[in-house]
C-alpha atoms as a PDB file:
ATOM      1  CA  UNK A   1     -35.996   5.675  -9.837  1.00  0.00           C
ATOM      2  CA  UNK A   2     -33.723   4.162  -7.568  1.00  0.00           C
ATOM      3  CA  UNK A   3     -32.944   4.600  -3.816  1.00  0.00           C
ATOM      4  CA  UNK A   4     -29.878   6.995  -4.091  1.00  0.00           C
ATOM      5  CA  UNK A   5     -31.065   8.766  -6.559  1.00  0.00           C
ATOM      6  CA  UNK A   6     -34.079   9.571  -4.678  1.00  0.00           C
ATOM      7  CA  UNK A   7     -32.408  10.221  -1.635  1.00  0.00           C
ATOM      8  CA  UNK A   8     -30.024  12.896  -3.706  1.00  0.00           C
ATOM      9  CA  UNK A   9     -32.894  14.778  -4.983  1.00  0.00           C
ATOM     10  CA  UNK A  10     -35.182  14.423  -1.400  1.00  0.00           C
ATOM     11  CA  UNK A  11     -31.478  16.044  -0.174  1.00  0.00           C
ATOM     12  CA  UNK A  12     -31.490  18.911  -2.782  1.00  0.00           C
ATOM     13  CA  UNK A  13     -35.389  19.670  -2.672  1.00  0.00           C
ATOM     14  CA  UNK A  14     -34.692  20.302   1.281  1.00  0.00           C
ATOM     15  CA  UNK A  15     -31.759  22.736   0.161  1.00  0.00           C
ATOM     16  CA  UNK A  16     -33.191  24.429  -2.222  1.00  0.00           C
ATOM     17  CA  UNK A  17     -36.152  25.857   0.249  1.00  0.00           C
ATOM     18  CA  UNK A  18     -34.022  25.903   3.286  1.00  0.00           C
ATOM     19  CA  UNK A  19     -30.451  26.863   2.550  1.00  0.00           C
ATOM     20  CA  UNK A  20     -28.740  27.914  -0.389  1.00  0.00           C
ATOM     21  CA  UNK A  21     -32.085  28.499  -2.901  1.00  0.00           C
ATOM     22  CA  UNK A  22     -30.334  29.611  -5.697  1.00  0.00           C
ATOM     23  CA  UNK A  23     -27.638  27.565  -6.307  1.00  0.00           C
ATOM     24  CA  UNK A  24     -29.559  24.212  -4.661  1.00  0.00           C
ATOM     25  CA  UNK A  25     -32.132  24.907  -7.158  1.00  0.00           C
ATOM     26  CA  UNK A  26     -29.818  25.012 -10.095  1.00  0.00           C
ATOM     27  CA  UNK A  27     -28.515  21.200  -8.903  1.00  0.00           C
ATOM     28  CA  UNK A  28     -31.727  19.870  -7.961  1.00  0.00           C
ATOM     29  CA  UNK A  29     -32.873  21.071 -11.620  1.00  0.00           C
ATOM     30  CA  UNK A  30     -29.746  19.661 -13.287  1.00  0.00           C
ATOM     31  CA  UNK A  31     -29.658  16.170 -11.463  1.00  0.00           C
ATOM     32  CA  UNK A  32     -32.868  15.604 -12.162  1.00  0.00           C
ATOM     33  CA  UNK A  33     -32.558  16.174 -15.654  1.00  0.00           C
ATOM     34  CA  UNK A  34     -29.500  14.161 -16.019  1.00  0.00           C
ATOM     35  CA  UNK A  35     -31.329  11.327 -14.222  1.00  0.00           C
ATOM     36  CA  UNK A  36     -33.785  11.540 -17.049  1.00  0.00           C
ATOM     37  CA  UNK A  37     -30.671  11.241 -19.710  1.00  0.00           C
ATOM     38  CA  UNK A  38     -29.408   8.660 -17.737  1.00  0.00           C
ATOM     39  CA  UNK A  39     -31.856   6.053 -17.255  1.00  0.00           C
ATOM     40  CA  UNK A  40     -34.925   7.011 -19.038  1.00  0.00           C
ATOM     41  CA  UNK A  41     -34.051   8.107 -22.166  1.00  0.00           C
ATOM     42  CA  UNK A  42     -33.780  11.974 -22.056  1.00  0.00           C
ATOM     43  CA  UNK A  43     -32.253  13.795 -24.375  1.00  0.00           C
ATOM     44  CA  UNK A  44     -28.319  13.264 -24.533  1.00  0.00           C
ATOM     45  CA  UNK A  45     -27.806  16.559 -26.977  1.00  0.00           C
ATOM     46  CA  UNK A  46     -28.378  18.460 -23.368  1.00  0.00           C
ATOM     47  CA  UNK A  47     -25.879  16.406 -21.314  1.00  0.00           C
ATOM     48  CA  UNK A  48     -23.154  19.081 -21.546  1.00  0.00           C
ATOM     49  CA  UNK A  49     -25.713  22.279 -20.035  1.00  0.00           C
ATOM     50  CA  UNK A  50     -26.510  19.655 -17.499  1.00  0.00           C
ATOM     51  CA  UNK A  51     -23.005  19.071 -16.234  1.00  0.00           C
ATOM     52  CA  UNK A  52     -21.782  22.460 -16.948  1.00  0.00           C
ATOM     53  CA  UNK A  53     -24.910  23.813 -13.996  1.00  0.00           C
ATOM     54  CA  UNK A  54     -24.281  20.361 -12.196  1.00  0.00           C
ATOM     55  CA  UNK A  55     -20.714  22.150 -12.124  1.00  0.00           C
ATOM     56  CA  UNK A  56     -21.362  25.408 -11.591  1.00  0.00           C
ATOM     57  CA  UNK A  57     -23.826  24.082  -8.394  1.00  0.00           C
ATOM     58  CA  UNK A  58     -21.167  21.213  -6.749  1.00  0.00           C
ATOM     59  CA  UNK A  59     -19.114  23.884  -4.924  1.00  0.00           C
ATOM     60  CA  UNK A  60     -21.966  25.079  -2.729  1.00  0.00           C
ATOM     61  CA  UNK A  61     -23.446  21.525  -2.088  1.00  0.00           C
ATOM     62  CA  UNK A  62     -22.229  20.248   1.364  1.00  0.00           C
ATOM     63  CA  UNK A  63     -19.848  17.294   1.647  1.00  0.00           C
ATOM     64  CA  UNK A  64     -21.999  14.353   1.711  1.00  0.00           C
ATOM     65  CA  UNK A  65     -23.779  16.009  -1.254  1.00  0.00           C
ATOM     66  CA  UNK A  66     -21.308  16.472  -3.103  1.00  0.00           C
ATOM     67  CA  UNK A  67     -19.827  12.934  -2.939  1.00  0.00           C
ATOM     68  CA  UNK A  68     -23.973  11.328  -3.607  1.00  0.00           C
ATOM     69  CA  UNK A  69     -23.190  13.449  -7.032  1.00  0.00           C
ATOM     70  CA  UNK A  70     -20.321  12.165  -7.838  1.00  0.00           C
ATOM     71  CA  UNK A  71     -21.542   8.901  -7.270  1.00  0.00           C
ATOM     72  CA  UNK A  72     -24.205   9.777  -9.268  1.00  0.00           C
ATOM     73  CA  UNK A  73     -22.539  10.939 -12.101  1.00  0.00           C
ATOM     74  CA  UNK A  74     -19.577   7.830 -12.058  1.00  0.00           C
ATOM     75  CA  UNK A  75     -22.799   5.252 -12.534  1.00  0.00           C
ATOM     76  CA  UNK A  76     -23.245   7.138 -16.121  1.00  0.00           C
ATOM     77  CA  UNK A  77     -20.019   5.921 -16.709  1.00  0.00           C
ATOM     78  CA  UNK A  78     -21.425   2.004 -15.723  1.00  0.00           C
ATOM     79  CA  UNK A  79     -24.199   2.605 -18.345  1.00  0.00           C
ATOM     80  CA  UNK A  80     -23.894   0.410 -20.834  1.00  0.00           C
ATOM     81  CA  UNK A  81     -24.228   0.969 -24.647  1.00  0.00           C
ATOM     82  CA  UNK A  82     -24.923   5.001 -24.066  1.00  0.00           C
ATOM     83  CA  UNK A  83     -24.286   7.805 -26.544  1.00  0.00           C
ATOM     84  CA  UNK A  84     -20.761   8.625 -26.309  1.00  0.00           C
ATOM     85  CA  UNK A  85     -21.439  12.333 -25.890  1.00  0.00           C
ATOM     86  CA  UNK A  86     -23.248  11.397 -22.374  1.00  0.00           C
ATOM     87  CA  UNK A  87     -20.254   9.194 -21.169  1.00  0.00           C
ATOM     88  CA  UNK A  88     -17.949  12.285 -22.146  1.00  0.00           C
ATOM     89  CA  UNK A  89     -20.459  14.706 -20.372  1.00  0.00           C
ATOM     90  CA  UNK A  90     -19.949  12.219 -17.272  1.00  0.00           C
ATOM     91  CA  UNK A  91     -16.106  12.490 -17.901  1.00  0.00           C
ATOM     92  CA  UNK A  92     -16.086  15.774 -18.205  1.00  0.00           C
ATOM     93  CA  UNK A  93     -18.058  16.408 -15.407  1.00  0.00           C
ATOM     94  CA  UNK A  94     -15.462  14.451 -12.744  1.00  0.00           C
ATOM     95  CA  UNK A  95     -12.098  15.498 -14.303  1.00  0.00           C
ATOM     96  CA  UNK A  96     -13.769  19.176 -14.093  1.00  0.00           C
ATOM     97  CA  UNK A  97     -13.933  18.584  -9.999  1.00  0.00           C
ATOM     98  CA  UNK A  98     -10.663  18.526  -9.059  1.00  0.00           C
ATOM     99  CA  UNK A  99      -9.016  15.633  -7.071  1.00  0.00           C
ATOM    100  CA  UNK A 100     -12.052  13.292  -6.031  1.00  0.00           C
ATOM    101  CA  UNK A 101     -13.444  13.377  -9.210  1.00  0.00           C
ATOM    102  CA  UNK A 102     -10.033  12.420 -10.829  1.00  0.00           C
ATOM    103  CA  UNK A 103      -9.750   9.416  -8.450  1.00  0.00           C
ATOM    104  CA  UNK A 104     -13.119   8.694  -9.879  1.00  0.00           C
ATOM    105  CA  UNK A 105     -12.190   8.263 -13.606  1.00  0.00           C
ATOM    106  CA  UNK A 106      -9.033   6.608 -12.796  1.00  0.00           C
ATOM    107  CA  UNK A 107     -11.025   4.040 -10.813  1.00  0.00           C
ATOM    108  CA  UNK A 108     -13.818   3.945 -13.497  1.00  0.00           C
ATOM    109  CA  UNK A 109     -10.796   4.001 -16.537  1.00  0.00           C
ATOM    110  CA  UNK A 110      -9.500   0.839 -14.642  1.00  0.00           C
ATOM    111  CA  UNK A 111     -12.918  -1.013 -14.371  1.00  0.00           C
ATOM    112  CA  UNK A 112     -13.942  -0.221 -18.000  1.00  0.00           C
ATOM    113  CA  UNK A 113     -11.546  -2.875 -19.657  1.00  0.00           C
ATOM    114  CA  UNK A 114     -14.133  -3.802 -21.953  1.00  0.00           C
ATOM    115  CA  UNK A 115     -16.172  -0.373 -22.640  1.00  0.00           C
ATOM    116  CA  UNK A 116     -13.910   1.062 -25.193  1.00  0.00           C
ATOM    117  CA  UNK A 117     -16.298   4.508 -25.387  1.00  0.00           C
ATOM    118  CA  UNK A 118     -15.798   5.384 -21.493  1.00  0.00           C
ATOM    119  CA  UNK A 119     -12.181   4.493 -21.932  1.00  0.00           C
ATOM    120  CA  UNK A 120     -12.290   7.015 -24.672  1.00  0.00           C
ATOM    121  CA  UNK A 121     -14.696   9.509 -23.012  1.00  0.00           C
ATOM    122  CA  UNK A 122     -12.699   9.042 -19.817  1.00  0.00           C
ATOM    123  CA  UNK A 123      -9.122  10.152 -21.769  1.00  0.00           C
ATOM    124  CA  UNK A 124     -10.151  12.694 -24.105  1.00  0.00           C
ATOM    125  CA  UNK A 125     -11.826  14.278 -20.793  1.00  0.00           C
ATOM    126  CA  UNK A 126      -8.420  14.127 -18.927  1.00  0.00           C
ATOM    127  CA  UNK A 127      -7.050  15.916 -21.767  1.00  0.00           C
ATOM    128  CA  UNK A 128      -8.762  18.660 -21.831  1.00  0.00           C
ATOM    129  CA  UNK A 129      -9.361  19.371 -17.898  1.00  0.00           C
ATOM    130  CA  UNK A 130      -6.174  21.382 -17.496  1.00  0.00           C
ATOM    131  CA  UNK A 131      -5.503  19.623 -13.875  1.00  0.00           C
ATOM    132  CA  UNK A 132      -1.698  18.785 -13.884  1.00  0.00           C
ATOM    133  CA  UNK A 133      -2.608  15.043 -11.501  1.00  0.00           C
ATOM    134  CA  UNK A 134      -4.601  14.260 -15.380  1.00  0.00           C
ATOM    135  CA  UNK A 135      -0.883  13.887 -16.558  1.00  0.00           C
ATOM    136  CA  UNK A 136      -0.312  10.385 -14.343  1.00  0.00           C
ATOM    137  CA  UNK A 137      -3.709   8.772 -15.340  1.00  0.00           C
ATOM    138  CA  UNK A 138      -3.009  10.054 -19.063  1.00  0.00           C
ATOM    139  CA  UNK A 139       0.042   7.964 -19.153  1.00  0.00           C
ATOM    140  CA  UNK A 140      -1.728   4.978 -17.662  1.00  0.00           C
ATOM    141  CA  UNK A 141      -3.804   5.143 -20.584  1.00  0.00           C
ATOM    142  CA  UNK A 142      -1.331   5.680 -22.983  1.00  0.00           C
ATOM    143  CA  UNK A 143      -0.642   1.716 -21.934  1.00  0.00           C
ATOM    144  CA  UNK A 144      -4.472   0.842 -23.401  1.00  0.00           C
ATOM    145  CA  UNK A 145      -4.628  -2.221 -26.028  1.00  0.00           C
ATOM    146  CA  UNK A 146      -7.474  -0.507 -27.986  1.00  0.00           C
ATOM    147  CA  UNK A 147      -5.573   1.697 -30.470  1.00  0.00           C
ATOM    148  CA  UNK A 148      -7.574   4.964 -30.640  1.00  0.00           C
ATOM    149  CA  UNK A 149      -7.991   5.129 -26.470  1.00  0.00           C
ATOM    150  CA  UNK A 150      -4.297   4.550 -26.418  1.00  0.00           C
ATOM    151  CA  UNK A 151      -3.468   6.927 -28.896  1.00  0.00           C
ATOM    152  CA  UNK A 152      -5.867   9.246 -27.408  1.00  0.00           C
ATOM    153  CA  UNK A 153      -3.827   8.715 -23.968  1.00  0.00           C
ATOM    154  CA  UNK A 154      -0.480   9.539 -25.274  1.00  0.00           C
ATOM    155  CA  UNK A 155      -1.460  12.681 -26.758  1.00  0.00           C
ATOM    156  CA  UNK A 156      -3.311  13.839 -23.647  1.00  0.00           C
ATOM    157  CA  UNK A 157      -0.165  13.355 -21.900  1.00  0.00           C
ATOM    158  CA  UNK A 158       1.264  15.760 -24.186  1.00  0.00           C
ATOM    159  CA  UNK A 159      -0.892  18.437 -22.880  1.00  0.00           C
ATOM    160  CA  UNK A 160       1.206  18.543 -20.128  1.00  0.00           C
ATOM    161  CA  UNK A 161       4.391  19.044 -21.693  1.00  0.00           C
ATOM    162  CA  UNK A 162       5.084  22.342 -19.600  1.00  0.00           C
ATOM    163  CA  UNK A 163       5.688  20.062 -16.310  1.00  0.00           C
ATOM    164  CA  UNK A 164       8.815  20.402 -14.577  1.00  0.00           C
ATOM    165  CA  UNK A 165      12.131  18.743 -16.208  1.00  0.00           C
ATOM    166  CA  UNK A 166      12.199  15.711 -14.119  1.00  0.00           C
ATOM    167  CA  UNK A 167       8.990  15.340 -14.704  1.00  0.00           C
ATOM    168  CA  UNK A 168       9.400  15.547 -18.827  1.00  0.00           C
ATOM    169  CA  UNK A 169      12.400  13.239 -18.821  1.00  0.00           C
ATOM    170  CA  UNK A 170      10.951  10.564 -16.784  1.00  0.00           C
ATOM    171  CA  UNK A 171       8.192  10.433 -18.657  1.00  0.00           C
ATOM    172  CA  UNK A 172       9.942  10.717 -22.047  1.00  0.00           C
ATOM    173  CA  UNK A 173      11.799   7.409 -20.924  1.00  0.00           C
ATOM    174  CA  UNK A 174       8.462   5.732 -19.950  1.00  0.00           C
ATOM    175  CA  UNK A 175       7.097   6.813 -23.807  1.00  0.00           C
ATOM    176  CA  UNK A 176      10.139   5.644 -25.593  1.00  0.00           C
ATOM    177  CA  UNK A 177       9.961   2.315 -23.842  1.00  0.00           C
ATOM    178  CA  UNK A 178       6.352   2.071 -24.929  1.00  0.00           C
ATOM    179  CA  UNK A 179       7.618   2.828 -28.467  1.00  0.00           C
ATOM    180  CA  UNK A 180       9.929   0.193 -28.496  1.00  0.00           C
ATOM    181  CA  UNK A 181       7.824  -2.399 -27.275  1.00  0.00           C
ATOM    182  CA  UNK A 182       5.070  -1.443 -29.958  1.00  0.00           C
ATOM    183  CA  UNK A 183       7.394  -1.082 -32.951  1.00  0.00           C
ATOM    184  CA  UNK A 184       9.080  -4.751 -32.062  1.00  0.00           C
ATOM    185  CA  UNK A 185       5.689  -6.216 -31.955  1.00  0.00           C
ATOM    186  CA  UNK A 186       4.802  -5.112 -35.204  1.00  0.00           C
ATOM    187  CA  UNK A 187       7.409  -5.984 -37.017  1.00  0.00           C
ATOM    188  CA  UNK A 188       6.718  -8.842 -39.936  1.00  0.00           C
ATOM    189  CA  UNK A 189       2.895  -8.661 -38.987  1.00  0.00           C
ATOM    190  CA  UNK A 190       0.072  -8.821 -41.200  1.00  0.00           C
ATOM    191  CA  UNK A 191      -1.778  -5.432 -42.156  1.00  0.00           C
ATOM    192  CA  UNK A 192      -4.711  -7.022 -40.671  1.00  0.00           C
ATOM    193  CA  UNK A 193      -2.869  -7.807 -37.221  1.00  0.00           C
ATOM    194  CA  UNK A 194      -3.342  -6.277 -33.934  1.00  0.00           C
ATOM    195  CA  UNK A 195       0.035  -5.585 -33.488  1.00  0.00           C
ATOM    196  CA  UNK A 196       0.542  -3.519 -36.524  1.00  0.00           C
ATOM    197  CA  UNK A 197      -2.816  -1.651 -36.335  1.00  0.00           C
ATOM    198  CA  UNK A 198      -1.196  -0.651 -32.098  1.00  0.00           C
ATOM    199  CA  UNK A 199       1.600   0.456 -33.869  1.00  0.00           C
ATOM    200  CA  UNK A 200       0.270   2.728 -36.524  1.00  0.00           C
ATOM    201  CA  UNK A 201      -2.329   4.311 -33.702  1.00  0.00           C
ATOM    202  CA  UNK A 202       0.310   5.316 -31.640  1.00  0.00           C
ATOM    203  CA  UNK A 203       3.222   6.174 -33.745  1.00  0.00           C
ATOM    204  CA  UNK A 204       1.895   9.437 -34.845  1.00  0.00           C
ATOM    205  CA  UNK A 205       0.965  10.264 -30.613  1.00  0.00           C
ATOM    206  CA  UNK A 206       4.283   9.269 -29.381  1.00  0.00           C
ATOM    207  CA  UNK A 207       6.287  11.390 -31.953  1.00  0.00           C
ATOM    208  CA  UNK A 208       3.849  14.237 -31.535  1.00  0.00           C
ATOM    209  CA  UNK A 209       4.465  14.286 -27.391  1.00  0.00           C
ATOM    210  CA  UNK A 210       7.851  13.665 -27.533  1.00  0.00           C
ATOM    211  CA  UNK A 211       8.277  16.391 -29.844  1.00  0.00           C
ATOM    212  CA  UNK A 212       6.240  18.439 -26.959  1.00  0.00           C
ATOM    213  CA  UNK A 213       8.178  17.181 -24.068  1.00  0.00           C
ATOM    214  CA  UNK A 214      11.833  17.451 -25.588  1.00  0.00           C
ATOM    215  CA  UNK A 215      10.619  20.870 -26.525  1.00  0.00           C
ATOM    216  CA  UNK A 216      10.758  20.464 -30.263  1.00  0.00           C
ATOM    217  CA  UNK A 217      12.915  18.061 -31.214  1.00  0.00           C
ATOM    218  CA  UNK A 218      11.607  16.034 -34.361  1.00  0.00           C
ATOM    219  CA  UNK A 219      12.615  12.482 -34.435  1.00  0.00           C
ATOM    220  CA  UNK A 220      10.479   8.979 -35.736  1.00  0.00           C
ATOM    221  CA  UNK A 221      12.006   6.266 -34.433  1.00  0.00           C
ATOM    222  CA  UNK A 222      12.445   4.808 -31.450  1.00  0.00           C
ATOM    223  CA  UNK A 223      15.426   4.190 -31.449  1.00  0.00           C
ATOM    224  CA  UNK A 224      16.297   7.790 -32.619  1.00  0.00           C
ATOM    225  CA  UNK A 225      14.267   9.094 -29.833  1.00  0.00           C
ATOM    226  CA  UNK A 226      15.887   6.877 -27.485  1.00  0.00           C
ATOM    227  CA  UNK A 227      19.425   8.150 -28.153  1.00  0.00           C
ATOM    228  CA  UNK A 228      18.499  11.760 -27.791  1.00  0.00           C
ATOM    229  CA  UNK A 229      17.105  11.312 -24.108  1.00  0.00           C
ATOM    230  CA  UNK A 230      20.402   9.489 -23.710  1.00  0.00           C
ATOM    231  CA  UNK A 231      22.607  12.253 -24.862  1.00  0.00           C
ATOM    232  CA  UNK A 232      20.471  14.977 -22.718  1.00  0.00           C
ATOM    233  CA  UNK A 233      19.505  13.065 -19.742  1.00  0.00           C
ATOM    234  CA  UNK A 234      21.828  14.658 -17.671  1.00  0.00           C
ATOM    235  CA  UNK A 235      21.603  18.285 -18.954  1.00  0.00           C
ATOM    236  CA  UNK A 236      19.784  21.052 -17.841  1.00  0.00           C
ATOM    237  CA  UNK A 237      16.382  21.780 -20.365  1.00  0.00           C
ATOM    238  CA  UNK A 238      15.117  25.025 -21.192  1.00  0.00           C
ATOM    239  CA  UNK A 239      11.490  25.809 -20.348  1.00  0.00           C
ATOM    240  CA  UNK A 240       9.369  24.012 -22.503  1.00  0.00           C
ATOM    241  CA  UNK A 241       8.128  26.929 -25.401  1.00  0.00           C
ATOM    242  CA  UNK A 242       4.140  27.368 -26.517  1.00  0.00           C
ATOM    243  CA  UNK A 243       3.830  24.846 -28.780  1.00  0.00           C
ATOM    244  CA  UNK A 244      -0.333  24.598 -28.906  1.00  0.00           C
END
């Protein structure tokens, strides 16, 4: 096992008889196991009870603690050729944390250019964490040359449709732009091309968010889409309805 991780789990032992004994315990049990998933073949089915009382633990830890598990967790994420369901534990995990775990799977989303499963893990994670700063990194994503983690990011943008107007119009305008540069690429490809396989990924995300963030409308173009956000730019939108 390597040095950190033994110094992490030396760290926790020491808590667990000392200071905090029932929540320490419940971390020094759940990093161990996930060390076990991690590097030594343990069994991945359990990676979301591990992370879920790695979670339920992290509050109580102190500072330095907390940011050794973190660490911890983002080297998952450097695995190579793991399950997906432990790099989306390990996602879910850091979005889960709040702000330093977000700067984590940004950082780790950035670094992962050619590990299209973290890239995936990392934005179906952001998705679902219901933590508003998930909404920049989302559209970051959305950016992604693999189809399905692009497609992925756009609709986990749209999770946030009930942001405040400026907020929905700006990032309309960033979308439609997107749209436009992905339908022009694609046209008079081959069915077999990258461009047009891009384009039929996203399509379906971008008219599904816009329809989220312009609070219903239903266009499918880009250019059609474009010339709404033109007409209402200016104007004052209602609050966006319930449309999950």
């Amino acid at each position: 096992m390597r040095p950190g991780c033994l110094g992490l789990l030396a760290a926790l032992a020491v808590a667990a008889t000392l200071f905090a004994p029932a929540s320490a315990q419940g971390v020094f049990t759940a990093i161990r196991e996930f060390y076990m998933i991690r590097d030594r073949g343990g069994d991945v089915s359990r990676i979301q009870t591990v992370v879920s009382q790695l979670a339920a633990g992290y509050p109580s830890c102190k500072p330095d603690t907390r940011k050794s598990i973190r660490n911890q967790v983002d080297k998952g994420l450097q695995k190579k050729d793991h399950a997906f369901e432990f790099y989306r534990g390990c996602a879910d995990f850091l979005c889960g944390i709040g702000k330093q775990g977000l700067n984590k799977v940004s950082k780790r989303y950035s670094a992962s250019k050619r590990t299209h499963a973290v890239r995936l893990a990392i934005a179906e994670s952001l998705t679902e964490c219901n933590k508003p700063a998930a909404m920049g990194i989302l559209l970051k994503i959305s950016f992604d040359k693999y189809p399905p983690v692009a497609a992925q990011g756009i609709r986990g943008v749209g999770a946030y449709y009930k942001c405040k107007q400026e907020k929905r119009k700006a990032t309309m305008k960033k979308l439609i732009d997107r749209y436009k540069k992905v339908t022009s690429a694609a046209r008079g490809k081959k069915p077999d091309s990258k461009e047009l396989k891009l384009y039929q990924a996203v399509k379906p995300a971008l008219d599904e968010t816009l329809k989220k963030l312009s609070n219903g409308e239903e266009l499918d173009s880009f250019e059609a889409w474009a010339s709404w956000l033109s007409e209402n730019m200016t104007t004052t939108w209602p609050k966006p309805e319930d449309m999950d």
